[in-house]
N, C-alpha and C. Protein backbone atom coordinates (compact mmCIF):
# COMPACT_ATOMS: atom_id res chain seq x y z
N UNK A 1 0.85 -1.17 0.00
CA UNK A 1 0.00 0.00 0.00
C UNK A 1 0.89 1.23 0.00
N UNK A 2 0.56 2.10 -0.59
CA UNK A 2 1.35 3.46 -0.97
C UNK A 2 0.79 4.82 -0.73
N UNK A 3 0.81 5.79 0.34
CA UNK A 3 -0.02 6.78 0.64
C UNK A 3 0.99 7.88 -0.02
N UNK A 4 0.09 8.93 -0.52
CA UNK A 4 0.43 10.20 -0.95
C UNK A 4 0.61 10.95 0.13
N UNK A 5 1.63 12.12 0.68
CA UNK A 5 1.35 12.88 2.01
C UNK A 5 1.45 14.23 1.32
N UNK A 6 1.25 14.44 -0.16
CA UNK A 6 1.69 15.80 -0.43
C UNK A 6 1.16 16.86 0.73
N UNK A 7 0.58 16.82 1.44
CA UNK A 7 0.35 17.91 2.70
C UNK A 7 0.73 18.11 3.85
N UNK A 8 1.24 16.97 4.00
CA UNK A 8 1.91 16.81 5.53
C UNK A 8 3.27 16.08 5.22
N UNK A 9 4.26 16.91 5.99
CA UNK A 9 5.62 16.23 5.44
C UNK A 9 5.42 15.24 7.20
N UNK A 10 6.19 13.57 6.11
CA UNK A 10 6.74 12.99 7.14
C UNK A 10 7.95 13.26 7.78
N UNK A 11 7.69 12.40 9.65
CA UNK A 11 9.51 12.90 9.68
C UNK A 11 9.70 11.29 10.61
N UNK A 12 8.26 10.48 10.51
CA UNK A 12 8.96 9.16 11.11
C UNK A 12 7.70 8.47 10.05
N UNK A 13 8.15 7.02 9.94
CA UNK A 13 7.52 5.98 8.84
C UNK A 13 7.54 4.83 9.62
N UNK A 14 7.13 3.93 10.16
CA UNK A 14 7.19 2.50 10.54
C UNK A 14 6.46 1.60 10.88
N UNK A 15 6.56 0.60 10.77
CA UNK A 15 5.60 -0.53 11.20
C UNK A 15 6.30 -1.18 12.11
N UNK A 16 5.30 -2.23 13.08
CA UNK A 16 5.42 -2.81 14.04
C UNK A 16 4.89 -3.92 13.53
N UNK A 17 5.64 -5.06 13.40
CA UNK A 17 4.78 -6.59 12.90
C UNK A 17 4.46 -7.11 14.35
N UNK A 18 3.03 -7.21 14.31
CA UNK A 18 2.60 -7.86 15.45
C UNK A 18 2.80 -9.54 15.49
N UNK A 19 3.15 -9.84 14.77
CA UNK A 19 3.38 -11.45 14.73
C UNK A 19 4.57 -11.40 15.09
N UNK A 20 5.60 -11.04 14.86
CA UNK A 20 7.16 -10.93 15.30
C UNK A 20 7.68 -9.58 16.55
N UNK A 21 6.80 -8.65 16.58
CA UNK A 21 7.24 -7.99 17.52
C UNK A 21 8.29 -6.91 17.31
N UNK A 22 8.88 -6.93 15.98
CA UNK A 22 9.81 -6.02 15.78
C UNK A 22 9.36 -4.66 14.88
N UNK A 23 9.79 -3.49 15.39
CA UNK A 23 9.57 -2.55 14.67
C UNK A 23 10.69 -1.97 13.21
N UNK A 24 10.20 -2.03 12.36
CA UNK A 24 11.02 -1.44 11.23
C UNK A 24 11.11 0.09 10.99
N UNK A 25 11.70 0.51 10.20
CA UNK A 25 11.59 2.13 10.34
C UNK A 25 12.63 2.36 9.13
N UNK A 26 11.63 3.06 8.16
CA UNK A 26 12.54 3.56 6.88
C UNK A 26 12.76 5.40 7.30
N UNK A 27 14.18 5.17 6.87
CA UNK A 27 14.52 6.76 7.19
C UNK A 27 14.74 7.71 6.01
N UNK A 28 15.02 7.20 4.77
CA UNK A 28 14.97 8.04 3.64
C UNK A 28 14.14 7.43 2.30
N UNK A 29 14.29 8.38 1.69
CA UNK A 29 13.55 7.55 0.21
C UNK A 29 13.98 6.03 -0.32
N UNK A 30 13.48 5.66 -0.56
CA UNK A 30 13.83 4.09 -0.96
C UNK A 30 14.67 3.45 0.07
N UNK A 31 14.09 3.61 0.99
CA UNK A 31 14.70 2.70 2.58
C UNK A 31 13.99 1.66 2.46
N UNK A 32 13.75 0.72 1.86
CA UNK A 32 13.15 -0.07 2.19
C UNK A 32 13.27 -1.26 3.18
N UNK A 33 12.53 -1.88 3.98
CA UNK A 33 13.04 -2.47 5.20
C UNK A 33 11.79 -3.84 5.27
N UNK A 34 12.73 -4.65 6.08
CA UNK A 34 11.38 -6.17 6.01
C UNK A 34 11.57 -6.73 6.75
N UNK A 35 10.39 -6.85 8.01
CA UNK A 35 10.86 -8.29 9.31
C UNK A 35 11.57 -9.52 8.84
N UNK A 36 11.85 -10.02 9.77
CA UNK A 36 12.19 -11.22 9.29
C UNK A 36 11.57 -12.40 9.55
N UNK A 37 10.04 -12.13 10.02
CA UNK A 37 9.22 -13.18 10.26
C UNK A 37 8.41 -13.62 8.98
N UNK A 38 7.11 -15.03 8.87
CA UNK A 38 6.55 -15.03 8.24
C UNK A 38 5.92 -14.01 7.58
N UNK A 39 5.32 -13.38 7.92
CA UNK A 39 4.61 -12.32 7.92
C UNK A 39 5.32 -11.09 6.86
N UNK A 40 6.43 -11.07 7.11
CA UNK A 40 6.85 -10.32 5.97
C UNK A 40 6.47 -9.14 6.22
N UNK A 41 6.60 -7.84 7.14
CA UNK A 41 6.15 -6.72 7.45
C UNK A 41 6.99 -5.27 6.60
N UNK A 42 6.70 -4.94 5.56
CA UNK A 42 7.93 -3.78 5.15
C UNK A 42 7.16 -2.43 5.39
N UNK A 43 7.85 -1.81 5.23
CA UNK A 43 7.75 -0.56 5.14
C UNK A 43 9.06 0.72 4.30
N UNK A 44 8.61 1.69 3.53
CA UNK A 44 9.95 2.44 2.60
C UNK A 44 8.64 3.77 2.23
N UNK A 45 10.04 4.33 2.01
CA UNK A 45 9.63 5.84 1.43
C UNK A 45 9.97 6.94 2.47
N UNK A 46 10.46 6.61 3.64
CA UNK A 46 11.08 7.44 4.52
C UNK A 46 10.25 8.82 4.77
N UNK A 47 10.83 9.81 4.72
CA UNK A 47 10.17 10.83 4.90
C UNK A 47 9.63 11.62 3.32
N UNK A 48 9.50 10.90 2.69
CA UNK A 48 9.13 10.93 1.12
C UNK A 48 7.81 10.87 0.94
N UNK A 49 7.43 9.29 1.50
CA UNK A 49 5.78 8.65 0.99
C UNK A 49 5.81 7.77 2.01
N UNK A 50 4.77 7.33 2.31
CA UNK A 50 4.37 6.02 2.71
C UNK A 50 4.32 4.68 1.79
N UNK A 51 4.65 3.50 1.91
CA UNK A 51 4.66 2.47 1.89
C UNK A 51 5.00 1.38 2.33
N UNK A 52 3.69 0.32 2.60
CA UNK A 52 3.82 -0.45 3.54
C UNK A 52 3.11 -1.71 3.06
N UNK A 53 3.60 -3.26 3.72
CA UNK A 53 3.19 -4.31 3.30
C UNK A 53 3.41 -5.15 4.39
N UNK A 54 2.21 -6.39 4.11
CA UNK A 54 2.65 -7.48 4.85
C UNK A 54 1.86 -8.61 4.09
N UNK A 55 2.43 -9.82 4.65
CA UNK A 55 1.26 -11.23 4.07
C UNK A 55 -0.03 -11.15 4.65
N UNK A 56 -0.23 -10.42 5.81
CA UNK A 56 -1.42 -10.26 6.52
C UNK A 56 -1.40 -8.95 7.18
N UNK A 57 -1.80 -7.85 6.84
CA UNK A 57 -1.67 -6.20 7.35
C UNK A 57 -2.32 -6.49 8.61
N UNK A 58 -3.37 -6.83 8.79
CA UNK A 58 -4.42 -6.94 9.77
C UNK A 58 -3.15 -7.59 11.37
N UNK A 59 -2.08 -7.61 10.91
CA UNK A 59 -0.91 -8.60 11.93
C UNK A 59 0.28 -7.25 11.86
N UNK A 60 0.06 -6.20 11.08
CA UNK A 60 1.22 -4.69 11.60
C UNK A 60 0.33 -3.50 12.04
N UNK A 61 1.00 -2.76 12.32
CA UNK A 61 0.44 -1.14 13.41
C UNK A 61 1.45 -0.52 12.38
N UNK A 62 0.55 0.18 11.84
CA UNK A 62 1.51 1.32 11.18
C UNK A 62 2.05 2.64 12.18
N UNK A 63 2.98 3.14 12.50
CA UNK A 63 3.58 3.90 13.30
C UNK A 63 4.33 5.66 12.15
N UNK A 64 3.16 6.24 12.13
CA UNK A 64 3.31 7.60 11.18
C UNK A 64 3.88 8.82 12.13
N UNK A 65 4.41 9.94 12.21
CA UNK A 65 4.73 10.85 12.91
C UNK A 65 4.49 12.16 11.70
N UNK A 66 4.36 13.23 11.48
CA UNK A 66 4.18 14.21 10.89
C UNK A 66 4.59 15.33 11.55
N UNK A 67 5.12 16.30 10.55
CA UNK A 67 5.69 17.55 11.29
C UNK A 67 4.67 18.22 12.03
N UNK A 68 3.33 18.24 11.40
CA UNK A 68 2.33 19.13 12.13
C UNK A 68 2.29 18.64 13.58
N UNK A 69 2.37 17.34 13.66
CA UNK A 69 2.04 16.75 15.19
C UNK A 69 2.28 17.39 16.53
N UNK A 70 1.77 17.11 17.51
CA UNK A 70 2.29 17.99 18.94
C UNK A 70 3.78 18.23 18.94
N UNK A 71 4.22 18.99 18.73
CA UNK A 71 5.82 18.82 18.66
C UNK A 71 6.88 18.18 20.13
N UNK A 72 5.85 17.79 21.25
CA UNK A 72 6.86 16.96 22.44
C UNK A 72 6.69 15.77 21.51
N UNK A 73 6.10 15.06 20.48
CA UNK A 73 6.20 14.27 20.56
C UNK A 73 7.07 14.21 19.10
N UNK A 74 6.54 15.24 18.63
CA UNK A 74 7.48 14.97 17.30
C UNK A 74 9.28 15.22 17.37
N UNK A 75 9.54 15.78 18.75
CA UNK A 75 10.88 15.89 18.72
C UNK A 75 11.56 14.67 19.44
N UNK A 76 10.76 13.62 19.47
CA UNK A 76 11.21 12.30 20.32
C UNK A 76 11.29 11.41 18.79
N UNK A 77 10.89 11.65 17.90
CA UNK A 77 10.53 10.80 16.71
C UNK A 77 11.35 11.38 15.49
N UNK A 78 11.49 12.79 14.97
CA UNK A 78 12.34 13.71 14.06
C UNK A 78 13.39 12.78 14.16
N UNK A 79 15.05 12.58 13.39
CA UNK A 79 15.95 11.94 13.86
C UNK A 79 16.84 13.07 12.61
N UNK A 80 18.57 12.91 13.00
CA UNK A 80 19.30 13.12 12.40
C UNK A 80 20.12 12.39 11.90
N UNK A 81 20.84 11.68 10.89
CA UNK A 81 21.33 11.04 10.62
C UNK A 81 23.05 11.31 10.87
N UNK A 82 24.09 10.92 12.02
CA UNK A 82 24.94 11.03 12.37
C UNK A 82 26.38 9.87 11.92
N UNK A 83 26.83 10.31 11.77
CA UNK A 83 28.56 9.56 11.46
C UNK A 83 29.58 10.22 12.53
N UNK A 84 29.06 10.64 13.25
CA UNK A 84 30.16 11.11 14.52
C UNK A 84 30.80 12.54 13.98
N UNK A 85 31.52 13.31 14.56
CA UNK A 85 32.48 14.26 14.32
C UNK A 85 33.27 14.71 13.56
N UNK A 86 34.00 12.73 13.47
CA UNK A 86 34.88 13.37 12.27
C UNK A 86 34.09 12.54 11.17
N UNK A 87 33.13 12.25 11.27
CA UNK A 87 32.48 11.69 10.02
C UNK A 87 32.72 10.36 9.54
N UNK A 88 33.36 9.35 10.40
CA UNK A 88 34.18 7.75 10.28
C UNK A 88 33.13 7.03 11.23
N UNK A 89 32.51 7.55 11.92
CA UNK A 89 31.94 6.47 12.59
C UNK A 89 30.37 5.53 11.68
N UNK A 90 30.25 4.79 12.06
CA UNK A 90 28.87 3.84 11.48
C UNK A 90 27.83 4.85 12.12
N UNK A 91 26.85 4.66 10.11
CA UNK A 91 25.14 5.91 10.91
C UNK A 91 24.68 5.29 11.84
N UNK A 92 24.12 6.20 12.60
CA UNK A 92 22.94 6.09 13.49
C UNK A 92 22.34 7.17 13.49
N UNK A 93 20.80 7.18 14.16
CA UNK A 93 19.80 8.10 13.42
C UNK A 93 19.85 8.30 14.92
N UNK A 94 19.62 9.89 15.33
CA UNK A 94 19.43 10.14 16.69
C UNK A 94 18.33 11.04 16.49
N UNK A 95 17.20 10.82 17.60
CA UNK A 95 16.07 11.69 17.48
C UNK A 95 16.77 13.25 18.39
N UNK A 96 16.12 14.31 17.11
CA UNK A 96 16.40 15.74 17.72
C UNK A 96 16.33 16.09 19.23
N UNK A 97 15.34 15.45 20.05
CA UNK A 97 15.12 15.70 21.28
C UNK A 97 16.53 15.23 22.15
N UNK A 98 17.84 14.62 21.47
CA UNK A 98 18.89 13.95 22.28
C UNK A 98 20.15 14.35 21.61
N UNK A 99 19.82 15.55 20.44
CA UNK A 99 21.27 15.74 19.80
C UNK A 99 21.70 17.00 20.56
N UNK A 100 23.12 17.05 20.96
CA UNK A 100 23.94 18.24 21.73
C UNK A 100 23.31 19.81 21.03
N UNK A 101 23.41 20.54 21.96
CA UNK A 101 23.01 22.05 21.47
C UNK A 101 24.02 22.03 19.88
N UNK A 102 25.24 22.08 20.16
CA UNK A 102 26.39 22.45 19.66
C UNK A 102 26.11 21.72 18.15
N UNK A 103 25.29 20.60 18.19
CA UNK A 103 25.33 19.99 17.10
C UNK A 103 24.31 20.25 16.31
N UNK A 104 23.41 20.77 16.77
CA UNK A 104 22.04 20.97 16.16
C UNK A 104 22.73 22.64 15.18
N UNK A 105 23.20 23.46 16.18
CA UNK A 105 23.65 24.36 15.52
C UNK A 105 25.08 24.23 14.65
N UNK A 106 25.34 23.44 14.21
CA UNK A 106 26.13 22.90 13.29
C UNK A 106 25.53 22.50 12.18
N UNK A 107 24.57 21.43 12.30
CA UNK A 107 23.18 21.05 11.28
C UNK A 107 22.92 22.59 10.91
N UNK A 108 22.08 23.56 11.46
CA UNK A 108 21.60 25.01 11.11
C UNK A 108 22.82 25.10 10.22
N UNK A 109 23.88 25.39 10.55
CA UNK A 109 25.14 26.15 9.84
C UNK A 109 24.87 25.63 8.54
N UNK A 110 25.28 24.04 8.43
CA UNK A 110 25.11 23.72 7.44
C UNK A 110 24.52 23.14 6.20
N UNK A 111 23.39 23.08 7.00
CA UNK A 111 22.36 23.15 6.11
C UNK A 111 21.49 21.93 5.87
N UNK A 112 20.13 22.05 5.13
CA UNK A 112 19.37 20.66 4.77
C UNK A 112 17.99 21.18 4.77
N UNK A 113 16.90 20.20 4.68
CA UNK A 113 15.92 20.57 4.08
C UNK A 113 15.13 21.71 4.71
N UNK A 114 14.48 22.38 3.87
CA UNK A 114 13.56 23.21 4.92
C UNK A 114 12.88 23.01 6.07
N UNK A 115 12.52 22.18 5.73
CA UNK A 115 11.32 21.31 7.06
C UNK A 115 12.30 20.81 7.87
N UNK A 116 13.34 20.19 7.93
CA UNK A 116 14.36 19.23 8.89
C UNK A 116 14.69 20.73 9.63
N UNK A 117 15.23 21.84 8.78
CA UNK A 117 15.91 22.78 9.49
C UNK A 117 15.01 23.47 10.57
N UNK A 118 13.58 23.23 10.46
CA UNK A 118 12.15 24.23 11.05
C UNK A 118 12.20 23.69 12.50
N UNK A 119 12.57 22.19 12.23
CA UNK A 119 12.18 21.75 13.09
C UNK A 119 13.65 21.42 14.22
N UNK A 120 14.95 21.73 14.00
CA UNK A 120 16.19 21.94 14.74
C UNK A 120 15.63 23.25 15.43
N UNK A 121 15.30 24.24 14.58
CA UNK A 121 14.93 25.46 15.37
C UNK A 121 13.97 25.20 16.11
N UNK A 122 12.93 24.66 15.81
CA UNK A 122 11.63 24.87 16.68
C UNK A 122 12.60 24.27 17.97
N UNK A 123 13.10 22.81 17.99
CA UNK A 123 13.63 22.20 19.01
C UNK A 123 14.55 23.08 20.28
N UNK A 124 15.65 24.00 19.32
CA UNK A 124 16.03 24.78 20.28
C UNK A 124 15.01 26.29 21.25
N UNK A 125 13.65 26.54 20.32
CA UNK A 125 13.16 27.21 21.42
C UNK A 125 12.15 26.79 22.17
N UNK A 126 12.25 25.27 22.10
CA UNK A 126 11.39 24.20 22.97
C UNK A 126 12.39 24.34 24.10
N UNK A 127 13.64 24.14 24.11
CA UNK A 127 14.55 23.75 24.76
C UNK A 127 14.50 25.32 25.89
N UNK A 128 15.13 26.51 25.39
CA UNK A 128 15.31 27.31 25.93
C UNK A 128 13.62 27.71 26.83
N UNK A 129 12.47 27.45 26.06
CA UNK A 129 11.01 27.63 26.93
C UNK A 129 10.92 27.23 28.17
N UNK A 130 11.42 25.34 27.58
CA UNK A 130 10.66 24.77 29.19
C UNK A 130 12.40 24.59 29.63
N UNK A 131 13.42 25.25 29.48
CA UNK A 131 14.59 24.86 30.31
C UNK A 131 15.60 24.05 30.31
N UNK A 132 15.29 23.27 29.14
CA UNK A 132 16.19 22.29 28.82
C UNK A 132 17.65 22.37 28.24
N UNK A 133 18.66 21.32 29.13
CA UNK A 133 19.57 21.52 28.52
C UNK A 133 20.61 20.70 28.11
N UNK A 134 21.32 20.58 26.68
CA UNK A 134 21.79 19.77 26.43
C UNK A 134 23.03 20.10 25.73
């Protein structure tokens, strides 16, 4: 199944195969990703589109996040895609709500999509509102 979001940008995509228990999670366009149970649970299109499959849907929870969403929750779900410092380490995707001040304003410096960047900012005057610090 393939959803259009032209109105709402995604910023999380995933399914949960309830027969296996594991959650998948595509992070960019053509991420495509697949349990490894019977069931066969995928999900791709990252923050692009939706698409999602299984041998039996009625057996996954689709797991959507959108920028419009309450933003406590969308800054637990947003992620950045990291290689460390000097840029050698293996990705990992860290949700905005856990990346260093210092780094977020590094991301700003240098740049990326409109919407990714809206939402580094929004994060830092979430941060400075309710006190937070990182």
């Amino acid at each position: 199944m393939t959803t259009g979001t032209n109105e709402r940008q995604i910023v999380y995509n995933a399914v949960k195969c309830l027969e296996c228990k594991e959650t998948i999670v595509s992070y960019h366009v053509h991420d495509f990703k697949k349990c490894g149970c019977s069931n066969a649970a995928t999900v791709d299109g990252g923050t692009y589109y939706l698409r999602y499959g299984a041998v039996d849907m009625n057996r996954v929870e689709l797991k959507t996040i959108f920028a419009d969403d309450d933003f406590s929750l969308v800054r637990e779900f947003a992620v950045r895609g990291s290689r460390g410092v000097d840029g050698k380490q293996p990705l990992t995707w860290i949700p905005i709500s856990k990346m260093e001040r210092d780094h977020i304003e590094a991301v700003l410096e240098y740049g990326g999509a409109d919407w990714h960047l809206d939402l580094l900012r929004k994060e830092l005057n979430y941060r400075d509102k309710n006190g937070i610090e990182y």
